[in-house]
C-alpha atoms as a PDB file:
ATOM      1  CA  UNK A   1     -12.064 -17.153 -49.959  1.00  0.00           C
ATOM      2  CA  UNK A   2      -8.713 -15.314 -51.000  1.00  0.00           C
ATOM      3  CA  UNK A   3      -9.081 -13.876 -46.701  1.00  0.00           C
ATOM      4  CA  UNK A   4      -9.887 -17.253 -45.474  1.00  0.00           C
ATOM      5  CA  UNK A   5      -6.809 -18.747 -47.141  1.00  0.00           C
ATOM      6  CA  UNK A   6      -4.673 -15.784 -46.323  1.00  0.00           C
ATOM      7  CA  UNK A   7      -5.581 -15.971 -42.493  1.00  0.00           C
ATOM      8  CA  UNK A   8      -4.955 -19.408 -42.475  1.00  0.00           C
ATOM      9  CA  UNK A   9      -1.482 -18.958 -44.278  1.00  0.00           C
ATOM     10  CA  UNK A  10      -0.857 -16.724 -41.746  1.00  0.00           C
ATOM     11  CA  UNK A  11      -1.612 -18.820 -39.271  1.00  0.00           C
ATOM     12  CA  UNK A  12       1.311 -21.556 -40.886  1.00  0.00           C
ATOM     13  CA  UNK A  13       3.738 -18.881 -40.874  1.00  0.00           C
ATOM     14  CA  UNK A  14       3.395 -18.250 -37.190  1.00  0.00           C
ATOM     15  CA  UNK A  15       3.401 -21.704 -35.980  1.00  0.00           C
ATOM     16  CA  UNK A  16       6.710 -22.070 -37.992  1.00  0.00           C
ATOM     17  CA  UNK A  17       8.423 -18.761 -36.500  1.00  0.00           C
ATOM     18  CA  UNK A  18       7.857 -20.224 -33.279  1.00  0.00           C
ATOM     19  CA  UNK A  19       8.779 -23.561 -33.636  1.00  0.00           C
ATOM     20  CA  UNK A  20      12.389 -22.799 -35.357  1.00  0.00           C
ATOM     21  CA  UNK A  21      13.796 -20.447 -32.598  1.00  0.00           C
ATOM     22  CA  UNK A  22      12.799 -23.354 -29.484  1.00  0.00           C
ATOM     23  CA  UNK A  23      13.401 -27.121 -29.446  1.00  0.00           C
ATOM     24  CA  UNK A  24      10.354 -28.986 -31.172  1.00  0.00           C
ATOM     25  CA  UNK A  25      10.178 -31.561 -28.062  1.00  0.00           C
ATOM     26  CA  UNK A  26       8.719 -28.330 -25.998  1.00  0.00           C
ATOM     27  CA  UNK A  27       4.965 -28.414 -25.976  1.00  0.00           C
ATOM     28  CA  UNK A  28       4.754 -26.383 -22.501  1.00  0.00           C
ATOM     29  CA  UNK A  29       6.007 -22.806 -21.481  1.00  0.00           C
ATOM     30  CA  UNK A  30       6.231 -21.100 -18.104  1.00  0.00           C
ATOM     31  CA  UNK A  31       6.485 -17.638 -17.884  1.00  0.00           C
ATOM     32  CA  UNK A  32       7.656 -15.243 -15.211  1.00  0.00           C
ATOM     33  CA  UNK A  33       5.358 -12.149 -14.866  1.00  0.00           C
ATOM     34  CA  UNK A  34       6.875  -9.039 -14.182  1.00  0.00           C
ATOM     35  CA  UNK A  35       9.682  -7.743 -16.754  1.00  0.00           C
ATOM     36  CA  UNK A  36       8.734 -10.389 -19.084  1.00  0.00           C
ATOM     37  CA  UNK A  37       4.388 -10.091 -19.168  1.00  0.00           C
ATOM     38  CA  UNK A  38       3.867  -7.145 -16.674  1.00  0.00           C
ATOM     39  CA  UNK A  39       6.055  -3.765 -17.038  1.00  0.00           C
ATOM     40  CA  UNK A  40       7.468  -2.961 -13.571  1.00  0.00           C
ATOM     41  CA  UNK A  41       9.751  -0.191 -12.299  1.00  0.00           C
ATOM     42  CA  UNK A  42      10.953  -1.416  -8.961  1.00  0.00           C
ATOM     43  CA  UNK A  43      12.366   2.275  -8.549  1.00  0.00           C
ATOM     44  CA  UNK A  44       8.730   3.484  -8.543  1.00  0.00           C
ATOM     45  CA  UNK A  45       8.537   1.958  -4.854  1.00  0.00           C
ATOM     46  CA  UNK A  46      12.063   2.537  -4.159  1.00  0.00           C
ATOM     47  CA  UNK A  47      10.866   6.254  -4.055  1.00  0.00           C
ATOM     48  CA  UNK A  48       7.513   6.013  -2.606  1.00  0.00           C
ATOM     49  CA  UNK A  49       8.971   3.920  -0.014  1.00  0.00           C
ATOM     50  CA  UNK A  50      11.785   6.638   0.896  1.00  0.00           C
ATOM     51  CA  UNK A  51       9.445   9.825   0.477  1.00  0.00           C
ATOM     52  CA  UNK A  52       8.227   7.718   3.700  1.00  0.00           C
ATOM     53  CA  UNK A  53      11.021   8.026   5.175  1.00  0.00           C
ATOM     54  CA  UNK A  54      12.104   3.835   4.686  1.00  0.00           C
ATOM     55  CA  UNK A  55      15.592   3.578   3.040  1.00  0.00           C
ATOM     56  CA  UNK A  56      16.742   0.917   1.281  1.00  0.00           C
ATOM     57  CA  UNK A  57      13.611  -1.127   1.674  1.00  0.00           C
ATOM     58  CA  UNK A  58      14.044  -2.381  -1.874  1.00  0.00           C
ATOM     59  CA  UNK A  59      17.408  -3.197  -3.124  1.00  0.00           C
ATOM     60  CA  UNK A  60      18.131  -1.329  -6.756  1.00  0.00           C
ATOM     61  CA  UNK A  61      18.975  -3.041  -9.658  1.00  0.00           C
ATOM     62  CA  UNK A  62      17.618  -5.892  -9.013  1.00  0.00           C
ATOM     63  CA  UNK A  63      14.648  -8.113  -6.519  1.00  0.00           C
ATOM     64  CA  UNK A  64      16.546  -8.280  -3.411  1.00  0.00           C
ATOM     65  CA  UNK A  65      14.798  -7.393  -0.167  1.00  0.00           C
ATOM     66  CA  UNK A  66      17.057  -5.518   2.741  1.00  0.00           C
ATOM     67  CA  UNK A  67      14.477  -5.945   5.913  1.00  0.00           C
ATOM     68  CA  UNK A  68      12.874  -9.739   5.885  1.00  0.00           C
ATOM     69  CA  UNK A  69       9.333  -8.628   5.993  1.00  0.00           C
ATOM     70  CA  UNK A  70       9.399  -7.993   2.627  1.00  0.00           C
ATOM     71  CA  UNK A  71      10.995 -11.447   1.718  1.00  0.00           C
ATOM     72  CA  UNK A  72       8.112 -12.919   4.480  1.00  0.00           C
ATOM     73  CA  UNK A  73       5.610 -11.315   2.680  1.00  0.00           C
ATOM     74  CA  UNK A  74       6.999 -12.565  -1.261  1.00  0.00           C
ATOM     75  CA  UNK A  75       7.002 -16.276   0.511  1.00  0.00           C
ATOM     76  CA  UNK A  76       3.381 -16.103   2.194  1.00  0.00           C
ATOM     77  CA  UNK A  77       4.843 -16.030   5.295  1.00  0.00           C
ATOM     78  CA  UNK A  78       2.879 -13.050   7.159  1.00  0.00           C
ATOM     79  CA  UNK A  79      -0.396 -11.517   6.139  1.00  0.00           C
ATOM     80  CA  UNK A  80      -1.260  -8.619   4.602  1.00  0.00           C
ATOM     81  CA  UNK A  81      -1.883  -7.187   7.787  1.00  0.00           C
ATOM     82  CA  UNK A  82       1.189  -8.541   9.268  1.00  0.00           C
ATOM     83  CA  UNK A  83       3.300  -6.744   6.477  1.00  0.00           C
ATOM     84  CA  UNK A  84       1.814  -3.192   6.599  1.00  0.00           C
ATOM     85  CA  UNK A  85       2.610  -3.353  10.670  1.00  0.00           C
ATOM     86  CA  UNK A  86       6.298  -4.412   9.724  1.00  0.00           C
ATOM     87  CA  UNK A  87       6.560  -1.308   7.191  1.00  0.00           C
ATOM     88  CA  UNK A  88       4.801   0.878  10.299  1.00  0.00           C
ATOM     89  CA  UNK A  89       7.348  -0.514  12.744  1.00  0.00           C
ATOM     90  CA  UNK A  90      10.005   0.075  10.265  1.00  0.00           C
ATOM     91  CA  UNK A  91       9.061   3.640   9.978  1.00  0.00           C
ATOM     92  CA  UNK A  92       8.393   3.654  13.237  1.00  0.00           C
ATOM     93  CA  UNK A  93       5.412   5.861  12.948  1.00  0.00           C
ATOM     94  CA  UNK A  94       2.061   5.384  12.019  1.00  0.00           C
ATOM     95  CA  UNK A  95       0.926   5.361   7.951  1.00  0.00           C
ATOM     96  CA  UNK A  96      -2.327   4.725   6.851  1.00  0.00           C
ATOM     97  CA  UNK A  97      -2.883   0.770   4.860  1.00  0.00           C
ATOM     98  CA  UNK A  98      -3.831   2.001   1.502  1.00  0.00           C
ATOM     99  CA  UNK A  99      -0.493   4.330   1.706  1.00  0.00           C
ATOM    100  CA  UNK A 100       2.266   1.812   2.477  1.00  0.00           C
ATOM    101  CA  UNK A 101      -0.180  -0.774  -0.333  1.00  0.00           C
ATOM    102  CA  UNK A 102       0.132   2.337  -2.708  1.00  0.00           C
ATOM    103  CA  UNK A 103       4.126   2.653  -2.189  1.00  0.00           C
ATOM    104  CA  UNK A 104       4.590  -1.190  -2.543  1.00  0.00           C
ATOM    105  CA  UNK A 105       2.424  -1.485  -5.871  1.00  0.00           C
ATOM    106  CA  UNK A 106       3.950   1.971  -7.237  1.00  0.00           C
ATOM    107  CA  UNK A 107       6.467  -0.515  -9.172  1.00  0.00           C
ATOM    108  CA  UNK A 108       3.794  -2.284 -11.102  1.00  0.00           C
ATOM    109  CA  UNK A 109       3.557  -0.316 -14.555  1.00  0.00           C
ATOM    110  CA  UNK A 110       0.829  -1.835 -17.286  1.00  0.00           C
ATOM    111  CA  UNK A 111       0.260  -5.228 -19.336  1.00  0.00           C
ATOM    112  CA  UNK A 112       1.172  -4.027 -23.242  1.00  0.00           C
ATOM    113  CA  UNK A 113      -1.181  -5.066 -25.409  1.00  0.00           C
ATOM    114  CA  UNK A 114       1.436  -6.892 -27.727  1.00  0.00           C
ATOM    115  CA  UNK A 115       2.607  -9.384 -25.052  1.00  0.00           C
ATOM    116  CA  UNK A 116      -0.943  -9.899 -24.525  1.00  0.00           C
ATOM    117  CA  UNK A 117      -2.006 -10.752 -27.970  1.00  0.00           C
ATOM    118  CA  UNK A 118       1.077 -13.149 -27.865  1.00  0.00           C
ATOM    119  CA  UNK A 119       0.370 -14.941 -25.166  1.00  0.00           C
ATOM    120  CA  UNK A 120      -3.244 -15.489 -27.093  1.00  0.00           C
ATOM    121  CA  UNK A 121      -1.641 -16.654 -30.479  1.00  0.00           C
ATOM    122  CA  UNK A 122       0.724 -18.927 -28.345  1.00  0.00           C
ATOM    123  CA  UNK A 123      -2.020 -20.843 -26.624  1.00  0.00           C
ATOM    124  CA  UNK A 124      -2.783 -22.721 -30.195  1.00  0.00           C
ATOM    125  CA  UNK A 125       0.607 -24.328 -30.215  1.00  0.00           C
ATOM    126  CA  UNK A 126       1.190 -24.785 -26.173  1.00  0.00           C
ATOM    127  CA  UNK A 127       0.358 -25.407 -22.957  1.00  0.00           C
ATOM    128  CA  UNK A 128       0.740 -21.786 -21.056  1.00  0.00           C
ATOM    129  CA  UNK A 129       1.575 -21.506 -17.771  1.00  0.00           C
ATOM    130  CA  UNK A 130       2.902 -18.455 -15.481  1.00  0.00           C
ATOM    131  CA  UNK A 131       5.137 -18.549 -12.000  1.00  0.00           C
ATOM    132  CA  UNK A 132       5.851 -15.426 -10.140  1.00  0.00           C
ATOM    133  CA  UNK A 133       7.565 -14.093  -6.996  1.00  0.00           C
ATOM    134  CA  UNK A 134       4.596 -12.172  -5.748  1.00  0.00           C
ATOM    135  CA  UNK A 135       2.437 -10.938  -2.832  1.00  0.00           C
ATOM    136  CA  UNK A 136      -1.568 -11.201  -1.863  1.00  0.00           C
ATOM    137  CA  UNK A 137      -0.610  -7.244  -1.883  1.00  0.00           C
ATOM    138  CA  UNK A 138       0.510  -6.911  -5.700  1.00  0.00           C
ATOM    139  CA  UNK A 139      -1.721 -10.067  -6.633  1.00  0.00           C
ATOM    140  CA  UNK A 140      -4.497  -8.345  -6.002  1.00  0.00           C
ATOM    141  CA  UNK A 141      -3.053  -4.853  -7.932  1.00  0.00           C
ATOM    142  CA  UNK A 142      -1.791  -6.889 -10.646  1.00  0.00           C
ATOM    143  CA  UNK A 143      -4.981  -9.246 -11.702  1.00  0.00           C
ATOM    144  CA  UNK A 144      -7.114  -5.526 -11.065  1.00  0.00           C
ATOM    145  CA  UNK A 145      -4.667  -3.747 -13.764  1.00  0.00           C
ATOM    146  CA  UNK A 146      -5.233  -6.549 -16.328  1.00  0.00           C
ATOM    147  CA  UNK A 147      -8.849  -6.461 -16.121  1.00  0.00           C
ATOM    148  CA  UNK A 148      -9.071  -2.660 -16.672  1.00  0.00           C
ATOM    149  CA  UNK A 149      -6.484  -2.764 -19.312  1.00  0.00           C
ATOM    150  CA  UNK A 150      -8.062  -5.423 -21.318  1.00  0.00           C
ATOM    151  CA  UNK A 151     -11.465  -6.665 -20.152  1.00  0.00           C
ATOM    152  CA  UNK A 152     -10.798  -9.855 -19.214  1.00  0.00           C
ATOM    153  CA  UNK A 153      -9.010 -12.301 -16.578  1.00  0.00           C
ATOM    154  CA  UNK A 154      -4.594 -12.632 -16.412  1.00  0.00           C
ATOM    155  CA  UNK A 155      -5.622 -16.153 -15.397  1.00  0.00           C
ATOM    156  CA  UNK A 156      -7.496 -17.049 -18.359  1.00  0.00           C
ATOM    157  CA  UNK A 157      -4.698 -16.803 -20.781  1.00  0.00           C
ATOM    158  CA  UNK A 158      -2.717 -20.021 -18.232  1.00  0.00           C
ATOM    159  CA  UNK A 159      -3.772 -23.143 -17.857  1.00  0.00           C
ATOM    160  CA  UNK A 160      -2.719 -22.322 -14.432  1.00  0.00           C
ATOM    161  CA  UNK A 161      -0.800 -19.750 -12.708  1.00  0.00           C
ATOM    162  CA  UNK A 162       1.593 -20.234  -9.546  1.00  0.00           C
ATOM    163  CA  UNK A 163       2.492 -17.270  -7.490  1.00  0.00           C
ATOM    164  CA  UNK A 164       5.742 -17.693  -4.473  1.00  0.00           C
ATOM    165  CA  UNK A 165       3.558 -16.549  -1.534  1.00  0.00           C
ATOM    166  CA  UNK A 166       0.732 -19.187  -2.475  1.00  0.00           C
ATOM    167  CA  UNK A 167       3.341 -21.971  -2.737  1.00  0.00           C
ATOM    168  CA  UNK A 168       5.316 -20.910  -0.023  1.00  0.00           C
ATOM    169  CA  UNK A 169       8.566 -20.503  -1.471  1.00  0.00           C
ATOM    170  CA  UNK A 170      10.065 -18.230  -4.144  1.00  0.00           C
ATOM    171  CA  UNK A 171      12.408 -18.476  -7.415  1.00  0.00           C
ATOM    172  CA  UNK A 172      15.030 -20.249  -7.522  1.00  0.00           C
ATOM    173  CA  UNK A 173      14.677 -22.148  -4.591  1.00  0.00           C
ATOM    174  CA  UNK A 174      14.483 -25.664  -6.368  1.00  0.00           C
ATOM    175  CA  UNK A 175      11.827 -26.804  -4.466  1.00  0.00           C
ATOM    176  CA  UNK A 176       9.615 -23.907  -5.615  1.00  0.00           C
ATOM    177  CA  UNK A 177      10.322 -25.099  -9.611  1.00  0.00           C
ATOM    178  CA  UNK A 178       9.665 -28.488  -8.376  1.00  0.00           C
ATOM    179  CA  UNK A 179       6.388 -27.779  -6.763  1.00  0.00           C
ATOM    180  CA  UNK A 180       5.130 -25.971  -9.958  1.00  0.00           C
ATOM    181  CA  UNK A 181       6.059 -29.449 -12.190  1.00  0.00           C
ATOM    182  CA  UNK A 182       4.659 -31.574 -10.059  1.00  0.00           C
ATOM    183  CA  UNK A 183       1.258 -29.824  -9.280  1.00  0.00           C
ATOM    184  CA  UNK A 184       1.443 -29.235 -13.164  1.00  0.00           C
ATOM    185  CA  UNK A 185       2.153 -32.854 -14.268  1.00  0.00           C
ATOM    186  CA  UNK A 186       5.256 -31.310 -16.246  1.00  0.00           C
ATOM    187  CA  UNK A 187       7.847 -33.221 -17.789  1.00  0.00           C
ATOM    188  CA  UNK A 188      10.749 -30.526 -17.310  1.00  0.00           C
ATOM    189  CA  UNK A 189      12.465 -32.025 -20.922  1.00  0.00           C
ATOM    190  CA  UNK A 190       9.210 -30.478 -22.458  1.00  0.00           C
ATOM    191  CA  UNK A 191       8.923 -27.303 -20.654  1.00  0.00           C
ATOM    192  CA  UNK A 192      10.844 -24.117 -21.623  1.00  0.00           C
ATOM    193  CA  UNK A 193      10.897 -21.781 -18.509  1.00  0.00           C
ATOM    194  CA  UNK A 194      11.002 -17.862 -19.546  1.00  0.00           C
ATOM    195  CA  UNK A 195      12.623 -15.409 -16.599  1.00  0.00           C
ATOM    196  CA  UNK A 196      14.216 -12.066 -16.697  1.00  0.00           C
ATOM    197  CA  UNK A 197      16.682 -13.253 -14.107  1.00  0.00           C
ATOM    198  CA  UNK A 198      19.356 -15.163 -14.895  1.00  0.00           C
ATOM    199  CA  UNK A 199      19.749 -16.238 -10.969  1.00  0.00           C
ATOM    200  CA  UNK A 200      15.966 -17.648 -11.380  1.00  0.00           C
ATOM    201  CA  UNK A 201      16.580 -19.398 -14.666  1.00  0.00           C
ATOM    202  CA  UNK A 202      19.996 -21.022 -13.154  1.00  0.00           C
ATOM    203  CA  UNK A 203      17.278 -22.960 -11.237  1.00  0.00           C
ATOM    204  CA  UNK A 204      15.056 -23.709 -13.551  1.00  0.00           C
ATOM    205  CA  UNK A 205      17.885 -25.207 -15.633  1.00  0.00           C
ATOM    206  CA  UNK A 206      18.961 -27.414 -12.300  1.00  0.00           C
ATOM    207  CA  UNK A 207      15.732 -28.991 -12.261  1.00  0.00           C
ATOM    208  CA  UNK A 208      15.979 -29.915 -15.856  1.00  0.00           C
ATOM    209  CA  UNK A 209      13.994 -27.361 -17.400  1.00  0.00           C
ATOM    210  CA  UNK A 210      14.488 -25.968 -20.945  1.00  0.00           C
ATOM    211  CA  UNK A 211      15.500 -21.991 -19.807  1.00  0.00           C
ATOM    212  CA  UNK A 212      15.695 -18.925 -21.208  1.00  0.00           C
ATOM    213  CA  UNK A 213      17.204 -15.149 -19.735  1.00  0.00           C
ATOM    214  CA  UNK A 214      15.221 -12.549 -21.042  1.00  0.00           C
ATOM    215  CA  UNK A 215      17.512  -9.604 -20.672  1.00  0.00           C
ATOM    216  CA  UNK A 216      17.088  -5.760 -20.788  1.00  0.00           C
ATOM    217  CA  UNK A 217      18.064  -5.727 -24.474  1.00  0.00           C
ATOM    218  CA  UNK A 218      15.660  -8.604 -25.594  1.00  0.00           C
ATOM    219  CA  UNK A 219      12.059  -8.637 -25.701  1.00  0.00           C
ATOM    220  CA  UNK A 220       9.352 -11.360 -25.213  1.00  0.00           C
ATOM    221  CA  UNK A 221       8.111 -10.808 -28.973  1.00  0.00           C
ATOM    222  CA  UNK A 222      11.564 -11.673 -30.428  1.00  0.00           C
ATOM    223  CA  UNK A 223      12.111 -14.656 -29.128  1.00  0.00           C
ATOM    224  CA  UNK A 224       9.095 -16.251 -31.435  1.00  0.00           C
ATOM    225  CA  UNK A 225      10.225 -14.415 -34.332  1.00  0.00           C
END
């Protein structure tokens, strides 16, 4: 009995942590994936891509593209095919598939368990829902990682997920947030939008999302604590 009350009590406690550090009209939350769910190290490519001999590929410090066919391939533009030839004809020499897929998902780190088991606690109090600036080419990497790290489906813990190259458009194009609240059935005064770029949550904001920049120095965990 004394567990049963204690769990529960717990329970309370939690609810209330979350609730007084976000508005109490917000009953959804979208999340951004990588550097807020996913680790990534965008350098990790940066020098797989070079050791190839393809410079600048990748812009540092940030998700800017220099050649377009890796912007193309982020908006569902060109196939996964169509991609790998544009990294060959960048080269300009040939390199097997799984090499240039290896280089391009060398960024994509692990899932830690803690934002996991948060994202499970959360789904009691809201309605979960992830947007990300992706590829079929990560998508794939990304949804494999999750499953072998933790036995069960990235998708699962949404009640749906929106990735840039299925919607055709990327963060912060407004029309990309726009897409997500309408296919959703959002109402953007009850939605709190969580991004590690400031650029994508300047969007969010100008569609009249709740918005929050989760910088370097913060971490999903403290901001529902």
């Amino acid at each position: 009995m004394t567990l049963f009350v204690g769990f529960h009590f717990m329970q309370t406690l939690f609810s209330f942590a979350i609730m007084s550090q976000i508005p109490t009209t917000i009953k959804n939350i979208i999340f951004d994936l990588g550097g807020v769910i996913l680790d990534i190290d965008p350098e990790r490519s940066v020098r797989a891509f070079e050791s190839l001999g393809l410079k600048g590929a990748i812009l540092t410090g940030g998700w800017g593209y220099k050649h377009e066919v890796f912007l193309n391939m982020e908006k569902g533009l060109i196939s996964d095919e169509e991609f790998r030839d544009g990294v060959r004809s960048l080269l300009n020499k040939p390199v097997a598939d799984e090499v240039i897929d290896q280089a391009w998902c060398a960024m994509l780190v692990d899932f830690p368990a803690d934002r996991v088991e948060l994202l499970k606690r959360l789904k009691s109090d809201f309605r979960l829902y992830l947007f990300s600036n992706t590829n079929h080419i990560h998508w794939k990497a990304f949804h494999s990682l999750f499953q072998k790290q933790h036995e069960f489906s990235l998708s699962s813990l949404f009640e749906r997920d929106y990735y840039s190259h299925e919607l055709k458009n990327r963060k912060p194009a407004l029309e990309s947030f726009q897409a997500v609240i309408d296919q959703a059935g959002l109402n953007p005064s009850e939605t709190l939008f969580i991004d590690d770029s400031k650029e994508n949550v300047e969007g969010a904001q100008q569609v009249g999302l709740h918005a929050i920049h989760l910088s370097p120095e913060k971490d999903l965990q403290g901001l529902f604590s």
